[in-house]
C-alpha atoms as a PDB file:
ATOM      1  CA  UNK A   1     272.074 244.719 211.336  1.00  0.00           C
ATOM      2  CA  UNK A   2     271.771 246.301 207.914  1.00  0.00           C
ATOM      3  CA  UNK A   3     274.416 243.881 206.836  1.00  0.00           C
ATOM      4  CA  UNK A   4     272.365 240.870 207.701  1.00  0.00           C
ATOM      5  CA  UNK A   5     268.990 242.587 205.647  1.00  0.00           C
ATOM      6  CA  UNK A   6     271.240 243.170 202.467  1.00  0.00           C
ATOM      7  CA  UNK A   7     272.437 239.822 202.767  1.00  0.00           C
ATOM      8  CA  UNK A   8     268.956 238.562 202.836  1.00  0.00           C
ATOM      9  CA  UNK A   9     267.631 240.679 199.802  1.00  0.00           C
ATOM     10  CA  UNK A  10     270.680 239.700 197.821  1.00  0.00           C
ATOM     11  CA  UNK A  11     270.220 235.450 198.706  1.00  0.00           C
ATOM     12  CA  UNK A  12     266.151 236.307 197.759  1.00  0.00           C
ATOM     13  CA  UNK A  13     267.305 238.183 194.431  1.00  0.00           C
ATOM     14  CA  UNK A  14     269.706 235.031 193.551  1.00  0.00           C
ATOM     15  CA  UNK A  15     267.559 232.513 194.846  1.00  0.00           C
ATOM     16  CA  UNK A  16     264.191 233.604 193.313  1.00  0.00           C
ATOM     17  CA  UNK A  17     265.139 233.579 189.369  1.00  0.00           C
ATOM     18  CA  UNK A  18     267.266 229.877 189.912  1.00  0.00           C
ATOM     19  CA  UNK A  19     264.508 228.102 191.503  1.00  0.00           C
ATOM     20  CA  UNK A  20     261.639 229.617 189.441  1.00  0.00           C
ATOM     21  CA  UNK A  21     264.219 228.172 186.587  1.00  0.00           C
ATOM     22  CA  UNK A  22     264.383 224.630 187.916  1.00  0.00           C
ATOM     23  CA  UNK A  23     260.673 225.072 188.709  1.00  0.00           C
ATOM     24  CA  UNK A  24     259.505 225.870 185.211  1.00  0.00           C
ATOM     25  CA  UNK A  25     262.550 222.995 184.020  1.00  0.00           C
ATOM     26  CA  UNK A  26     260.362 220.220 186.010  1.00  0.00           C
ATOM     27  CA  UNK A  27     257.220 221.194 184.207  1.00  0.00           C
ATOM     28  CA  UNK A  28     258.361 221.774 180.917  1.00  0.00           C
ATOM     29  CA  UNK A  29     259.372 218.155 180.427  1.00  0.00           C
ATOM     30  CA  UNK A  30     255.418 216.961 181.518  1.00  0.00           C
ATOM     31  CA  UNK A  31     254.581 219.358 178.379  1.00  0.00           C
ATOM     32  CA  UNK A  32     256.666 218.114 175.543  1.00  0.00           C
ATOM     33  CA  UNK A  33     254.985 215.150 173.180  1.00  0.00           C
ATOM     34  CA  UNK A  34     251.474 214.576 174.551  1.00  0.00           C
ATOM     35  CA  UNK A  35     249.687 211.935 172.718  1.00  0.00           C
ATOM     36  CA  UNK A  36     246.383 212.805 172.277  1.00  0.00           C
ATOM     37  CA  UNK A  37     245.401 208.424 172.126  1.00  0.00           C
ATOM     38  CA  UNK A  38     247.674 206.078 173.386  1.00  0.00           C
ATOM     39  CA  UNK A  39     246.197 202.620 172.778  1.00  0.00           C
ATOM     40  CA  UNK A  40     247.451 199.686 174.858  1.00  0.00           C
ATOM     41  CA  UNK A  41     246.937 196.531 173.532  1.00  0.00           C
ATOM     42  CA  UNK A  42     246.142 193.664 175.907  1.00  0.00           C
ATOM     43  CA  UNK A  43     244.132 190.076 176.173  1.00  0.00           C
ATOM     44  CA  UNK A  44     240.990 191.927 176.826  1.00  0.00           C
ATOM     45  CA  UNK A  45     240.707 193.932 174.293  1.00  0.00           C
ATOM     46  CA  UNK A  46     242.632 197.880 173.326  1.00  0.00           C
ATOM     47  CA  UNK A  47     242.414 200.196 175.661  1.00  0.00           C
ATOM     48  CA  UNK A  48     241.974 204.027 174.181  1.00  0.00           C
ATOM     49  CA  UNK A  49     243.979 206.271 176.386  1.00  0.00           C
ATOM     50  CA  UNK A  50     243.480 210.104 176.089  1.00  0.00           C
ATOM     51  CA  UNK A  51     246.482 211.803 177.760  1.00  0.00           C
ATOM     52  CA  UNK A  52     245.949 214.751 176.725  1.00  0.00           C
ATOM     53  CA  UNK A  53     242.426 215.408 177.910  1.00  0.00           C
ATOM     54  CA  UNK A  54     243.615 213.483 181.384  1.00  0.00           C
ATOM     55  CA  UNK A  55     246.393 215.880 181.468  1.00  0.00           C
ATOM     56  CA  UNK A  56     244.007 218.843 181.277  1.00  0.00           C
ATOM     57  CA  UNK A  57     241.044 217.264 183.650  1.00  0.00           C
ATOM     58  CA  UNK A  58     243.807 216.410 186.580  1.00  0.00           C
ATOM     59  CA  UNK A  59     246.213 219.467 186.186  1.00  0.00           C
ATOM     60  CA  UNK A  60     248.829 217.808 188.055  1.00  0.00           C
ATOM     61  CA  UNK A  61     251.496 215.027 186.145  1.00  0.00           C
ATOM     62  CA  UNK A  62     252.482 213.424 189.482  1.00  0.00           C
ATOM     63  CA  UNK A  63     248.676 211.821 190.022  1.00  0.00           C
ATOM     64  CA  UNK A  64     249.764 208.987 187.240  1.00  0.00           C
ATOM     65  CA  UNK A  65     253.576 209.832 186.699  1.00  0.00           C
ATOM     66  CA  UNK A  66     254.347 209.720 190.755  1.00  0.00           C
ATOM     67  CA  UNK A  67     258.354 209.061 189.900  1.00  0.00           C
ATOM     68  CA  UNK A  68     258.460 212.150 188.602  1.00  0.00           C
ATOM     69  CA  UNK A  69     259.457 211.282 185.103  1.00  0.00           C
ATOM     70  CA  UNK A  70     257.404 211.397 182.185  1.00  0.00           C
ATOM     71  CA  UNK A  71     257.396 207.778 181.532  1.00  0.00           C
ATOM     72  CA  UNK A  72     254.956 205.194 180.184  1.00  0.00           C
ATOM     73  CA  UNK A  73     253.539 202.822 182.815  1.00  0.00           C
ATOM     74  CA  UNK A  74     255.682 200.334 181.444  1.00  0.00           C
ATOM     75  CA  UNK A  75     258.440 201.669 181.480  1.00  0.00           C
ATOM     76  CA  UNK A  76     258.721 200.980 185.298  1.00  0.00           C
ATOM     77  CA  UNK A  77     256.110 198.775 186.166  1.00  0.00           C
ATOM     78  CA  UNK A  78     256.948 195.324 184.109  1.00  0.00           C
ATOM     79  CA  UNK A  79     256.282 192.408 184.410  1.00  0.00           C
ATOM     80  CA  UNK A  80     258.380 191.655 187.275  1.00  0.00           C
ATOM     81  CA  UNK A  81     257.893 194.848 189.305  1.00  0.00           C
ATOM     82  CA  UNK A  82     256.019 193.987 192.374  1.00  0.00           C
ATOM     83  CA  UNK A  83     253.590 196.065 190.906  1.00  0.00           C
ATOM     84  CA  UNK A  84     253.237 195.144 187.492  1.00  0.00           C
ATOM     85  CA  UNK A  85     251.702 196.909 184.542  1.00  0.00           C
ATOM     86  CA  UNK A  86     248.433 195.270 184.495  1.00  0.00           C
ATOM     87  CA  UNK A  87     247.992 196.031 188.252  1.00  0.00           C
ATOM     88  CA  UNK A  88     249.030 199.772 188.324  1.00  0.00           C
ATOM     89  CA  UNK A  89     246.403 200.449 185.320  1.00  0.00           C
ATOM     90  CA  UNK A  90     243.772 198.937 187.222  1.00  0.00           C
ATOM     91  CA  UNK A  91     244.394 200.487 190.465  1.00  0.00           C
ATOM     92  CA  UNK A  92     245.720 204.112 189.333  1.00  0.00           C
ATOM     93  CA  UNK A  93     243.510 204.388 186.776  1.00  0.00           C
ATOM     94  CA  UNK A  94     240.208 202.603 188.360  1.00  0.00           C
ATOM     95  CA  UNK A  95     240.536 203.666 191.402  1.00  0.00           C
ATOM     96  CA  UNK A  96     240.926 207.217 190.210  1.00  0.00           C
ATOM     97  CA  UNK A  97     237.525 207.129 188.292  1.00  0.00           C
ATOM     98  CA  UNK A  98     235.605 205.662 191.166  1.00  0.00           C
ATOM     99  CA  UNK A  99     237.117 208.274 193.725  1.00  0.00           C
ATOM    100  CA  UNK A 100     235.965 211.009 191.323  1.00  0.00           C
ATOM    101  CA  UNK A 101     232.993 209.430 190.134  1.00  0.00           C
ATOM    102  CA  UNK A 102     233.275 209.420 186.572  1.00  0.00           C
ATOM    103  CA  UNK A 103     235.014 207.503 183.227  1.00  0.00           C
ATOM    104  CA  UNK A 104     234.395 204.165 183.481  1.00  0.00           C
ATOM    105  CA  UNK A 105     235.129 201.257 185.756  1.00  0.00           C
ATOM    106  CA  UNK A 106     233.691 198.014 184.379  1.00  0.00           C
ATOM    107  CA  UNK A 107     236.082 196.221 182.090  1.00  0.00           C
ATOM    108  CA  UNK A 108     234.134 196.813 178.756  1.00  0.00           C
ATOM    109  CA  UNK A 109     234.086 200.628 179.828  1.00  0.00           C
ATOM    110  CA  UNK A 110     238.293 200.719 178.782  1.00  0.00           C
ATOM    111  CA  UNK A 111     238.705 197.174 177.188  1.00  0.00           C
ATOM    112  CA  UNK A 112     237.090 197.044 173.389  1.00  0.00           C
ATOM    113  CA  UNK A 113     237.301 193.921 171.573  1.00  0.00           C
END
């Protein structure tokens, strides 16, 4: 019996410092290079992105990067994705400020000509 409890603590003592490792890994690369404006130019007009005060408001990367990876929108969602560009914008980013009730969701609120 007391070889089974030392063979616990020791996987705990082990486990505990590699996965806080591989924890702190996964964030680290959500904290390198924020932009503080992003501008996306489109049709409609540029669109003023501030990551960094969207980073600090949500607290939690996956809401808009939900691969995982600290991409750009675009990166994954082209123009021939099923869900294109245009279309995750609008419904990440729209449907995020009418489910929390605030930044804007009328097209001149982002789009300025």
């Amino acid at each position: 019996m007391k070889n089974k409890i030392m063979l616990c603590v020791l996987l705990v003592v082990i486990l505990l410092p590699v996965l806080s490792c591989l924890s702190a890994q996964n964030s680290d690369k959500f904290n390198t290079d924020l932009e503080s404006q992003y501008l996306m130019e489109n049709s409609k007009g540029v669109v003023v992105f501030n990551h960094q005060a969207h980073a600090d408001m949500l607290n939690d990367c996956l809401v808009c990067h939900h691969n995982g990876e600290p991409n750009k929108c675009e990166t994954c969602h082209t123009k021939d994705h099923k869900v294109n560009t245009k279309t995750a914008y609008h419904k990440n980013c729209k449907g995020c400020h009418k489910k929390l009730k605030q930044g804007p969701t009328k097209c001149s609120g982002c789009h300025k000509k």
